[in-house]
PDB file of N, CA and C in Angstrom:
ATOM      1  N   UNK A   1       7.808 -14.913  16.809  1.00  0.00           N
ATOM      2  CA  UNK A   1       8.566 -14.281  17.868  1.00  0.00           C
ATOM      3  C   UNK A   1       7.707 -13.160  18.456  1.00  0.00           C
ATOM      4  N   UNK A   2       7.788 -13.085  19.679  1.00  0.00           N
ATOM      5  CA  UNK A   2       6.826 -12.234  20.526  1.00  0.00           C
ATOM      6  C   UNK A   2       7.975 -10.813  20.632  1.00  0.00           C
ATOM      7  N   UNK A   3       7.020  -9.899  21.434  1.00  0.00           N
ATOM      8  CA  UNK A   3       7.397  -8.701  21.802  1.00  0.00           C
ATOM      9  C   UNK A   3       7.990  -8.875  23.016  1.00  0.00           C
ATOM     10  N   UNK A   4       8.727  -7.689  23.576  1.00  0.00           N
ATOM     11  CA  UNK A   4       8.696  -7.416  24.795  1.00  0.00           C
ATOM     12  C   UNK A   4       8.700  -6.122  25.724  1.00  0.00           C
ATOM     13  N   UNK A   5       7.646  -5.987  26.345  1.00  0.00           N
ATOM     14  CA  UNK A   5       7.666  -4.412  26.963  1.00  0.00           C
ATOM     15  C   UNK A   5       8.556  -4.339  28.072  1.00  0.00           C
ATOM     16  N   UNK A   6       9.471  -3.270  27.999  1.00  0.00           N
ATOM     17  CA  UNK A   6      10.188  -2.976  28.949  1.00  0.00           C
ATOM     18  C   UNK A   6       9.789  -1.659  29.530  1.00  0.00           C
ATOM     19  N   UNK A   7      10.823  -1.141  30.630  1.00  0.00           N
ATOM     20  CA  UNK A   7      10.216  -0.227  31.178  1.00  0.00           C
ATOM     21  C   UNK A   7      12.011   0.614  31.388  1.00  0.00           C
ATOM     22  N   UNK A   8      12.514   1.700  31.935  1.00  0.00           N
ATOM     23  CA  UNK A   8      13.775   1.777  32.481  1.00  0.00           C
ATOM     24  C   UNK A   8      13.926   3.227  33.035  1.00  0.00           C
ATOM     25  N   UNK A   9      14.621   3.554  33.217  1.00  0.00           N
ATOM     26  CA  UNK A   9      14.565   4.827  34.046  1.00  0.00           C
ATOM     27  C   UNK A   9      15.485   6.140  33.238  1.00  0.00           C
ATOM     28  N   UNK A  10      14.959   6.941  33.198  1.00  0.00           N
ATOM     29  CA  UNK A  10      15.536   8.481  32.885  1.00  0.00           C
ATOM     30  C   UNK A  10      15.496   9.020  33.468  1.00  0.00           C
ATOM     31  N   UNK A  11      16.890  10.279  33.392  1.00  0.00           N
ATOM     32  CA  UNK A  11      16.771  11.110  34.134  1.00  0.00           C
ATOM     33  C   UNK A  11      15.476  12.333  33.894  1.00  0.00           C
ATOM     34  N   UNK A  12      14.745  12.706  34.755  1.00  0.00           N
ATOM     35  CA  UNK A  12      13.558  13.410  34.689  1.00  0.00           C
ATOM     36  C   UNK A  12      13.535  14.391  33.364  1.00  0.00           C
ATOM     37  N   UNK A  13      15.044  15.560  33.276  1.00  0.00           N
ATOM     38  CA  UNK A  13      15.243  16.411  32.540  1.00  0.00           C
ATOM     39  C   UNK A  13      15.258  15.785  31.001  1.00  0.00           C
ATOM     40  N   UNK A  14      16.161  14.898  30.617  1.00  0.00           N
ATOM     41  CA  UNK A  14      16.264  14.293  29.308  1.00  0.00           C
ATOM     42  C   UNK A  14      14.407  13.663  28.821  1.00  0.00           C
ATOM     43  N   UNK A  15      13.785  13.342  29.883  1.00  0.00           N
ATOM     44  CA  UNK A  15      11.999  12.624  29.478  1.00  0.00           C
ATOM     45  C   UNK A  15      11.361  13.747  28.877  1.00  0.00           C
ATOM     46  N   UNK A  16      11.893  14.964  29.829  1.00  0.00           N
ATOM     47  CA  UNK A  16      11.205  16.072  29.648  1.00  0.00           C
ATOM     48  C   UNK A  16      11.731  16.593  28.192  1.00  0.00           C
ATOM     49  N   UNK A  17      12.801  16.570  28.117  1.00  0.00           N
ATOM     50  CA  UNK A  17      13.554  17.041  26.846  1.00  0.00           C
ATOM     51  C   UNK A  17      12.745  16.369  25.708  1.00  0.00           C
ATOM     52  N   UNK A  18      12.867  15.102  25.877  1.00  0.00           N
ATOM     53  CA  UNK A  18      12.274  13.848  24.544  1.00  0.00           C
ATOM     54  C   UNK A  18      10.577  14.207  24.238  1.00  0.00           C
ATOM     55  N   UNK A  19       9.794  14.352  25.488  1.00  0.00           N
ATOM     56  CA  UNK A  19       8.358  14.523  25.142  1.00  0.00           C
ATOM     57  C   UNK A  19       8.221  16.285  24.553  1.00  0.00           C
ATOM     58  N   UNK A  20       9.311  17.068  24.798  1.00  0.00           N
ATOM     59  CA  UNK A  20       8.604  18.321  24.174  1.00  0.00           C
ATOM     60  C   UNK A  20       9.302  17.877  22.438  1.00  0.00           C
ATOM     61  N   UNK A  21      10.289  17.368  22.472  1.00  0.00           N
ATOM     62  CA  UNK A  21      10.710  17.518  20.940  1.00  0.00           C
ATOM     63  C   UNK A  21       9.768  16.493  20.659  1.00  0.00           C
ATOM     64  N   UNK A  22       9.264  15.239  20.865  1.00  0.00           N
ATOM     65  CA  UNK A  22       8.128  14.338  20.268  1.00  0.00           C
ATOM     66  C   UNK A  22       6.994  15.233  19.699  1.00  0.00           C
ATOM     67  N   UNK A  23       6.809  16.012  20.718  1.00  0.00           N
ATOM     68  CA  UNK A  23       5.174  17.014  20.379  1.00  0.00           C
ATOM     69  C   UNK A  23       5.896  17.913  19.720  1.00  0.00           C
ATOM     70  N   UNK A  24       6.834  18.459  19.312  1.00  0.00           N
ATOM     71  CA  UNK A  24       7.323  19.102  18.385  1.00  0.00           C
ATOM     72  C   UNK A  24       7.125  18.903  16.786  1.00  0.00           C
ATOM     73  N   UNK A  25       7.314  17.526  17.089  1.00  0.00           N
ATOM     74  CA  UNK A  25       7.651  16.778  15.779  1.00  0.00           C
ATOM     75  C   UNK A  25       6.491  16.624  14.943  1.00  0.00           C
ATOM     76  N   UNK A  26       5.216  16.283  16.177  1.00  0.00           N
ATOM     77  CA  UNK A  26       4.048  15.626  16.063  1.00  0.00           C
ATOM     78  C   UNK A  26       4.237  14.337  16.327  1.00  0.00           C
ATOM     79  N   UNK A  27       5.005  13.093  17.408  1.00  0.00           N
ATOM     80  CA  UNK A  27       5.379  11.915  17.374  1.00  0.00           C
ATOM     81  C   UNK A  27       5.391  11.683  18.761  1.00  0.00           C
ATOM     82  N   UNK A  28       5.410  10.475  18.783  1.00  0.00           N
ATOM     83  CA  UNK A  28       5.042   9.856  19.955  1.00  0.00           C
ATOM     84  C   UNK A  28       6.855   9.434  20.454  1.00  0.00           C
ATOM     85  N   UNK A  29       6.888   9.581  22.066  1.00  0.00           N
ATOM     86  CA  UNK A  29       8.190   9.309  22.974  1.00  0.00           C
ATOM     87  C   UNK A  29       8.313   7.704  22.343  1.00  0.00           C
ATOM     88  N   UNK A  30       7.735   6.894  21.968  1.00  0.00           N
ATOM     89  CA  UNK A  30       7.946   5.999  21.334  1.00  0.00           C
ATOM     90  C   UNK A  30       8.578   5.720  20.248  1.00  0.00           C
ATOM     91  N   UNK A  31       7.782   6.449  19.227  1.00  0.00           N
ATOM     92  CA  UNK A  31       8.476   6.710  17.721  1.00  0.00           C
ATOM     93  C   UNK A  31       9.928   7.059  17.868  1.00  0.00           C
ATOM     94  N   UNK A  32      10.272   7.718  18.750  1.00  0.00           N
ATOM     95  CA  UNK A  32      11.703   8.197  18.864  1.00  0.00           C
ATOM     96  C   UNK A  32      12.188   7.548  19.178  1.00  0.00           C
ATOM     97  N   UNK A  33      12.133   6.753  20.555  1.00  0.00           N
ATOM     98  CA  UNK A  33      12.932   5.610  21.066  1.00  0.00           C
ATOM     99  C   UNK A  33      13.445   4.996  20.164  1.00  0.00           C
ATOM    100  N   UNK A  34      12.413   3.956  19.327  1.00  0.00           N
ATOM    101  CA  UNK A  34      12.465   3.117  18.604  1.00  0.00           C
ATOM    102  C   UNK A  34      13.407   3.764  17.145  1.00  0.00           C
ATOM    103  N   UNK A  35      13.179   4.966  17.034  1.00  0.00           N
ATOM    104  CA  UNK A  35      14.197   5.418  15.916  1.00  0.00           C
ATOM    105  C   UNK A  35      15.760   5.431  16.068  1.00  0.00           C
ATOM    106  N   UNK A  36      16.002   5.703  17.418  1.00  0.00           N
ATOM    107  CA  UNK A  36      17.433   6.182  18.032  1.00  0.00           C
ATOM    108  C   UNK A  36      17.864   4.511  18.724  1.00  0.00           C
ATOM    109  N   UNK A  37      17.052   3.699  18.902  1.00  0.00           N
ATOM    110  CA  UNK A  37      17.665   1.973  18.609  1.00  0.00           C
ATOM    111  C   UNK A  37      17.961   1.669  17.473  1.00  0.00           C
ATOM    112  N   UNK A  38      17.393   1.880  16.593  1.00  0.00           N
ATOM    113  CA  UNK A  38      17.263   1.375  15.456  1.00  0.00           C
ATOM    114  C   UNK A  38      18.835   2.627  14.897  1.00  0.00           C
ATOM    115  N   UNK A  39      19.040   3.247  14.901  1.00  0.00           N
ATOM    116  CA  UNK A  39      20.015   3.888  14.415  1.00  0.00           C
ATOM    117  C   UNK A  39      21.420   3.546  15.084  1.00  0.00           C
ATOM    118  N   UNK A  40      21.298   2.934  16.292  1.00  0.00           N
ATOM    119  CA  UNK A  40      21.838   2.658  17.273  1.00  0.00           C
ATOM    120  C   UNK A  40      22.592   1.370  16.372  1.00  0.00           C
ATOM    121  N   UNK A  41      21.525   0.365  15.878  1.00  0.00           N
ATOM    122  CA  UNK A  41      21.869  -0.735  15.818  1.00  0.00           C
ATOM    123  C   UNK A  41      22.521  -1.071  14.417  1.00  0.00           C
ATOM    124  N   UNK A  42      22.380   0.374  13.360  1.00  0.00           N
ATOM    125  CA  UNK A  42      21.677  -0.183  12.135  1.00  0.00           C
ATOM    126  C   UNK A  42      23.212  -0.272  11.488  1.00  0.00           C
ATOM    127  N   UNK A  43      24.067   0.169  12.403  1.00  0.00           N
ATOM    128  CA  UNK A  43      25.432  -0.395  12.156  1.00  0.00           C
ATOM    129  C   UNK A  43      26.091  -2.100  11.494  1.00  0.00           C
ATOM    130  N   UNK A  44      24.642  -3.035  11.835  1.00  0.00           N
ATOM    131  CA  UNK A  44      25.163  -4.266  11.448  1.00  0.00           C
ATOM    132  C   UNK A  44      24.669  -4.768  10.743  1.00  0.00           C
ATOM    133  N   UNK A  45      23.936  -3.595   9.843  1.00  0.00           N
ATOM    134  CA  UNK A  45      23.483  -3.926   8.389  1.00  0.00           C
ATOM    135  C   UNK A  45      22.028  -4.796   8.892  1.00  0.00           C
ATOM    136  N   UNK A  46      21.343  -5.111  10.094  1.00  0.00           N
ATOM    137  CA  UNK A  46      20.526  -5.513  10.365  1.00  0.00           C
ATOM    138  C   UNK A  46      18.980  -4.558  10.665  1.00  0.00           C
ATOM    139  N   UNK A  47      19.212  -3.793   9.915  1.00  0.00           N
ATOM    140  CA  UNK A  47      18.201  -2.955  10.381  1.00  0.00           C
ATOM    141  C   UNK A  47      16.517  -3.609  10.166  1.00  0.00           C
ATOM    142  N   UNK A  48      15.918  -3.679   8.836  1.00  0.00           N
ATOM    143  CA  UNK A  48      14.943  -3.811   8.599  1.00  0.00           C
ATOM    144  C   UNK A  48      14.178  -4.955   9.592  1.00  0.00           C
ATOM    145  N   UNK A  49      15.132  -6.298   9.740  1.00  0.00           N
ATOM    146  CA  UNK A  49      14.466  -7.266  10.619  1.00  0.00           C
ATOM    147  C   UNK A  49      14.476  -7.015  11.910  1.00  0.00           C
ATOM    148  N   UNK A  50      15.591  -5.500  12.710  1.00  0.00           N
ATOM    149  CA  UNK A  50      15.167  -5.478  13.767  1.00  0.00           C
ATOM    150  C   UNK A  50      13.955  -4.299  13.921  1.00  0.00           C
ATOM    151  N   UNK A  51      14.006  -3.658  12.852  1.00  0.00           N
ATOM    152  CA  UNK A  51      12.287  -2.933  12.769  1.00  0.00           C
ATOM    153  C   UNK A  51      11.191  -3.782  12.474  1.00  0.00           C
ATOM    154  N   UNK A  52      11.060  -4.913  11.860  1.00  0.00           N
ATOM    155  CA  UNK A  52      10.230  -6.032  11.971  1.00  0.00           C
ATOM    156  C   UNK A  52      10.079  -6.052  13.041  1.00  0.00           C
ATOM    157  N   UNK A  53      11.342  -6.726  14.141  1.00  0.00           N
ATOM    158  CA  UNK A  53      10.970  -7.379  15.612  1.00  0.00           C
ATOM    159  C   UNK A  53       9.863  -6.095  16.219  1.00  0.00           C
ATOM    160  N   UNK A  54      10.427  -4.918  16.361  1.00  0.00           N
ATOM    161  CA  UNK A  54      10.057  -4.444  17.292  1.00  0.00           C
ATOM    162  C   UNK A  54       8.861  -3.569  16.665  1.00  0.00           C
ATOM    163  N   UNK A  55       8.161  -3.650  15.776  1.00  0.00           N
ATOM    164  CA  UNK A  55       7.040  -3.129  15.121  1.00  0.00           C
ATOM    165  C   UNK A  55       5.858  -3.722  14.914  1.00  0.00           C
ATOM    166  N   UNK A  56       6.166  -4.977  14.989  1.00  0.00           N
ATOM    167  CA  UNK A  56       5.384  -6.540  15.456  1.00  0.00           C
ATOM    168  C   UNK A  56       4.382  -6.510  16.662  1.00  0.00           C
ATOM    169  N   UNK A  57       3.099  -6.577  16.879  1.00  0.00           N
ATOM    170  CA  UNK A  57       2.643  -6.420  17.675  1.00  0.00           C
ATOM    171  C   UNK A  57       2.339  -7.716  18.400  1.00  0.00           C
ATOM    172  N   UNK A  58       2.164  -8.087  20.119  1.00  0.00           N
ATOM    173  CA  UNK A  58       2.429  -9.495  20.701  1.00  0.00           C
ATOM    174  C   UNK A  58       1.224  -9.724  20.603  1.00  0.00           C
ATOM    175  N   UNK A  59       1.139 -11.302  19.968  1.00  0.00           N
ATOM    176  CA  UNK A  59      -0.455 -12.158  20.269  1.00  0.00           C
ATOM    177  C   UNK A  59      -0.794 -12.078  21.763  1.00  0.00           C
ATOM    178  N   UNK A  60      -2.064 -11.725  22.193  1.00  0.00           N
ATOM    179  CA  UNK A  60      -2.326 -11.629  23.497  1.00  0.00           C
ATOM    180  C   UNK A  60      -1.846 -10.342  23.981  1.00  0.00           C
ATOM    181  N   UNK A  61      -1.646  -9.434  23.417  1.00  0.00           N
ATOM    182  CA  UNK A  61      -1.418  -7.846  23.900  1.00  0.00           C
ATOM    183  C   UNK A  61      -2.707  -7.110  24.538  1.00  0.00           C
ATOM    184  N   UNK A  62      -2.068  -6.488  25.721  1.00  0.00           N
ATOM    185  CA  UNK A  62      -3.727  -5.991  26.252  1.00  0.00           C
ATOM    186  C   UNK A  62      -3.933  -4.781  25.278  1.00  0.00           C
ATOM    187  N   UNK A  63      -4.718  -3.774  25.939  1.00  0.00           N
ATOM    188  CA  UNK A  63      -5.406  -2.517  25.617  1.00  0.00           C
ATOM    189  C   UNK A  63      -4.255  -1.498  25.312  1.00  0.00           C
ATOM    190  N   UNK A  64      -3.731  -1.258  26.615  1.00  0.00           N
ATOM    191  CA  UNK A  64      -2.401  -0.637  26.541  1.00  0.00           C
ATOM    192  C   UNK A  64      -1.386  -0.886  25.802  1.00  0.00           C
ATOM    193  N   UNK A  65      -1.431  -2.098  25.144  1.00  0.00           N
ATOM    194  CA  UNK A  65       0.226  -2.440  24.605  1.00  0.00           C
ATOM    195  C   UNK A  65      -0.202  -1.911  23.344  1.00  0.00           C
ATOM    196  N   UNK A  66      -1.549  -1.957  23.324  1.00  0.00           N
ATOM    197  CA  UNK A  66      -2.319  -2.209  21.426  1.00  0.00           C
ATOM    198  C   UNK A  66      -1.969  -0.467  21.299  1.00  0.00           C
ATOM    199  N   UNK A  67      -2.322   0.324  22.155  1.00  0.00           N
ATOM    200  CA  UNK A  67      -2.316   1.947  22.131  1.00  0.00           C
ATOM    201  C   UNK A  67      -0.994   2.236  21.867  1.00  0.00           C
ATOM    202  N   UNK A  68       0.094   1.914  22.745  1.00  0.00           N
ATOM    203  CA  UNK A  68       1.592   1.912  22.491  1.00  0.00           C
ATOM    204  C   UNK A  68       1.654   1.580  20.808  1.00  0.00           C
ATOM    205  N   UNK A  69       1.031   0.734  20.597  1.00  0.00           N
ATOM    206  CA  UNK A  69       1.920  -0.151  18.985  1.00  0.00           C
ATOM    207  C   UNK A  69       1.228   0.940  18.018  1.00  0.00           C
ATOM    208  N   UNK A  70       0.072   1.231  18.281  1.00  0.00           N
ATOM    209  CA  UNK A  70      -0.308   2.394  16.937  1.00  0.00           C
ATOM    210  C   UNK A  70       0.138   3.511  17.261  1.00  0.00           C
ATOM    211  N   UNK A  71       1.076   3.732  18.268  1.00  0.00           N
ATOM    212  CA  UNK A  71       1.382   5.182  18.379  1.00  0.00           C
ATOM    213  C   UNK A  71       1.245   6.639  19.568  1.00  0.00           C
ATOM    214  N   UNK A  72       0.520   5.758  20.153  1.00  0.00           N
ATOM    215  CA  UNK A  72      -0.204   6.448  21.069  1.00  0.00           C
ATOM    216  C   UNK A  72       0.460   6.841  22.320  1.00  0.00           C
ATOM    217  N   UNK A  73       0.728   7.746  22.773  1.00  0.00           N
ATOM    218  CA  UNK A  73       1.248   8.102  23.878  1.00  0.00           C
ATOM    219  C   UNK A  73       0.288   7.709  25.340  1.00  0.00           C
ATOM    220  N   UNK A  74       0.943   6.853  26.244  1.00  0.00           N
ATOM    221  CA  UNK A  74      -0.060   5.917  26.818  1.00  0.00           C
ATOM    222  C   UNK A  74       0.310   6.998  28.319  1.00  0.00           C
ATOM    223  N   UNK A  75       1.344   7.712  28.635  1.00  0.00           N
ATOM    224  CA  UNK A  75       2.016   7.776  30.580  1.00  0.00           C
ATOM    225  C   UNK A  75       0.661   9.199  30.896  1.00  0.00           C
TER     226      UNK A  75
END
């Protein structure tokens, strides 16, 4: 099963909010996302395989996706 990059829109103030507490943390606007889905979801006892899915990196991923998956703050 492949990945999928999405993209979506925030309001400016809340991005701004998320990237100072990320660099707070020491963590990437990513790491968080993916924490606050995953907490989101973990209600259906499905957690670990949907941190599999989305921790999984896609065969054929460019440069950018590869920087995203280790962590990297790419914007």
């Amino acid at each position: 099963m492949g990945n999928v990059k999405t993209s979506f829109i925030l309001p400016r103030d809340l991005y701004s909010e998320l990237k100072k507490r990320a660099a707070e943390e020491g963590r990437t606007v990513k790491e968080i996302v993916i924490e606050a889905i995953l907490s989101y979801l973990s209600s259906s006892g499905k957690k670990s395989r949907i941190k599999e899915l989305i921790l999984k990196p896609s065969e054929g991923a460019g440069p950018e996706d590869m920087r995203e998956f280790r962590g990297e703050d790419v914007d």
